[in-house]
Protein backbone atom coordinates (compact mmCIF):
# COMPACT_ATOMS: atom_id res chain seq x y z
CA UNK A 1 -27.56 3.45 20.70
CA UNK A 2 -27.28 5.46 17.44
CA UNK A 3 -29.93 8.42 16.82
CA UNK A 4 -29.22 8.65 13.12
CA UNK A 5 -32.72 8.17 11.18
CA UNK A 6 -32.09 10.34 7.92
CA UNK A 7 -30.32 7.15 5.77
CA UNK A 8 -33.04 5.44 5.96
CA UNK A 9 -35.05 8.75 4.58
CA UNK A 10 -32.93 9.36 1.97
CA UNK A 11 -32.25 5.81 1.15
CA UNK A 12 -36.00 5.02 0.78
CA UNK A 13 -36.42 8.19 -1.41
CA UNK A 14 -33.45 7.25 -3.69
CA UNK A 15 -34.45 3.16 -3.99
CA UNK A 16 -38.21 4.52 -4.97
CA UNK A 17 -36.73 8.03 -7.72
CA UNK A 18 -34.29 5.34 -9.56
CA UNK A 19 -35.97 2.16 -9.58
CA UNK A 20 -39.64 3.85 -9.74
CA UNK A 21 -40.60 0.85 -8.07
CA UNK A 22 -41.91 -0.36 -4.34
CA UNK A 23 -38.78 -2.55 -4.64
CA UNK A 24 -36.43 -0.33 -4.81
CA UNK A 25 -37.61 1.99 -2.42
CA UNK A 26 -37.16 -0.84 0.21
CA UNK A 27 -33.69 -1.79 -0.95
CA UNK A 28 -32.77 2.01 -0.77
CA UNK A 29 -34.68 1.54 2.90
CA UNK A 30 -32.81 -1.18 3.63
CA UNK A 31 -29.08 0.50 2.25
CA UNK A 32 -30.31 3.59 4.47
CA UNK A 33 -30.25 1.29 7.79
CA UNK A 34 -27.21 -0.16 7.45
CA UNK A 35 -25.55 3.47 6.45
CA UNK A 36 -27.55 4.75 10.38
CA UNK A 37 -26.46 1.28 11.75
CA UNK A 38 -22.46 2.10 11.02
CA UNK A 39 -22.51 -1.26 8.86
CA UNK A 40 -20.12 0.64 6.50
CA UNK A 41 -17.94 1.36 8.96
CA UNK A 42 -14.79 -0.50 9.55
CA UNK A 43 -14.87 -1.38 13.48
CA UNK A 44 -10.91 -0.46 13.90
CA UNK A 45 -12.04 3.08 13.37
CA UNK A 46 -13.91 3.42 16.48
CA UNK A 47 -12.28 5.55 19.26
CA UNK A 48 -13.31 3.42 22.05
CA UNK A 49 -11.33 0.08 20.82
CA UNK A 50 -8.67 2.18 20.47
CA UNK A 51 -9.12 3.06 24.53
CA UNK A 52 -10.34 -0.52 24.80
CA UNK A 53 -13.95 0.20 25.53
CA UNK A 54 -17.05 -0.68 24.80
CA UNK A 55 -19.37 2.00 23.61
CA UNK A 56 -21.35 2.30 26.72
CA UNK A 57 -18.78 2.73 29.06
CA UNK A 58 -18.80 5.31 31.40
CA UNK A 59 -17.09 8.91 31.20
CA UNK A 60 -14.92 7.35 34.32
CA UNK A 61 -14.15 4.34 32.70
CA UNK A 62 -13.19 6.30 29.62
CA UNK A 63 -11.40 8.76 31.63
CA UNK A 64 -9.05 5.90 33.57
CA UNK A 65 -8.44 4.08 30.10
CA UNK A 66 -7.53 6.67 29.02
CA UNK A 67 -4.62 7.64 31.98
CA UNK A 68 -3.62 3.82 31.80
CA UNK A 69 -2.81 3.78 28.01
CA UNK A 70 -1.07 7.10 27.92
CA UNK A 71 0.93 6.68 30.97
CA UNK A 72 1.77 3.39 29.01
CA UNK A 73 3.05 4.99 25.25
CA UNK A 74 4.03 8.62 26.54
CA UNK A 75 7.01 9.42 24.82
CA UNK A 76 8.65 10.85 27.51
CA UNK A 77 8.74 7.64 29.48
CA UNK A 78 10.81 6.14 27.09
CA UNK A 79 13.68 8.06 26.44
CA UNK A 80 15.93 5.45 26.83
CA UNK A 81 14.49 3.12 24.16
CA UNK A 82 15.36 2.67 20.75
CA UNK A 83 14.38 5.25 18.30
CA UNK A 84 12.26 2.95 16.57
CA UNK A 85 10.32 2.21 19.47
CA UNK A 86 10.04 6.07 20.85
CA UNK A 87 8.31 6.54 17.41
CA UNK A 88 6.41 3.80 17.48
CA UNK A 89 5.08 4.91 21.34
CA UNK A 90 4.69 8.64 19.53
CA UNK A 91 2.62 7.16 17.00
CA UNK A 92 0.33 5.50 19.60
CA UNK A 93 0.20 8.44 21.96
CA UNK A 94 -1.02 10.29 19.40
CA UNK A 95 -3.82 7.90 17.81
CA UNK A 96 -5.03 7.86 21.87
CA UNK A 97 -4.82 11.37 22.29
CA UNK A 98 -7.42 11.37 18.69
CA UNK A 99 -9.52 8.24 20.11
CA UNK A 100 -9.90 10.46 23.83
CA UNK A 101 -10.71 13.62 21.86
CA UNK A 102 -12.98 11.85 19.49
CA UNK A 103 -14.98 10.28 22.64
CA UNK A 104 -15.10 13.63 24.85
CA UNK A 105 -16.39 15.24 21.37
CA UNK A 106 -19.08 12.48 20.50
CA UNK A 107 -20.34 12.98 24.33
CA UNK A 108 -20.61 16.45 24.50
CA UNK A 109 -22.72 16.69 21.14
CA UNK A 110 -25.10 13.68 22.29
C-alpha cells in the first residue's frame, strides 16, 4: 500500500491558489491522488515486473526471483553465444541487478 499523502496536500492547495475556487481545489485534490496513487507512472517502470512480482511479495520470493532470472541472463553463462545475444543477456543482467537493488532499497526505507 502506498504511504504518500503530501499530493493530495499540495494538489488541494494549488487547485484552490489558481482557480480561487472550491472547484479547483478539488480538481488539484483529485490531481494530488492520482500523483500518491502512482497513476502517472508507467507500470514497466516498476522493479518488481521486472523480477516478475507482485508488489506484496515476500523478501524470499523476491530473493529466489531474483537467483532464477540472473542465473538465467548472467553473462558469463553464455560465452559461447553470439555477441549480439551476450549483450543482449548484459543488458538484462543489468536492468535485474537495478530492479533487485531498487526493491532491497524501497524495503529498507519502508
Amino acid at each position: 500500500m502506498n504511504k504518500r499523502w503530501y499530493g493530495k496536500v499540495f494538489g488541494f492547495i494549488a487547485g484552490w491558489l489558481l482557480t480561487r475556487h472550491p472547484a479547483g481545489a478539488v480538481l488539484g485534490l483529485l490531481l494530488g491522488h492520482a500523483f500518491d496513487a502512482d497513476w502517472f507512472r508507467s507500470k514497466r517502470e516498476t522493479p518488481y515486473r521486472v523480477l516478475g512480482l507482485a508488489e506484496d511479495a515476500t523478501d524470499a520470493e523476491v530473493d529466489q526471483a531474483y537467483r532464477r532470472l540472473i542465473s538465467q541472463y548472467h553473462p558469463d553463462k553464455l560465452s559461447g553465444v553470439a555477441e549480439e545475444l551476450r549483450r543482449q543477456a548484459e543488458d538484462k543482467a543489468s536492468e535485474i541487478n537495478a530492479a533487485y537493488d531498487r526493491i532491497k532499497t524501497l524495503r529498507k526505507r519502508g
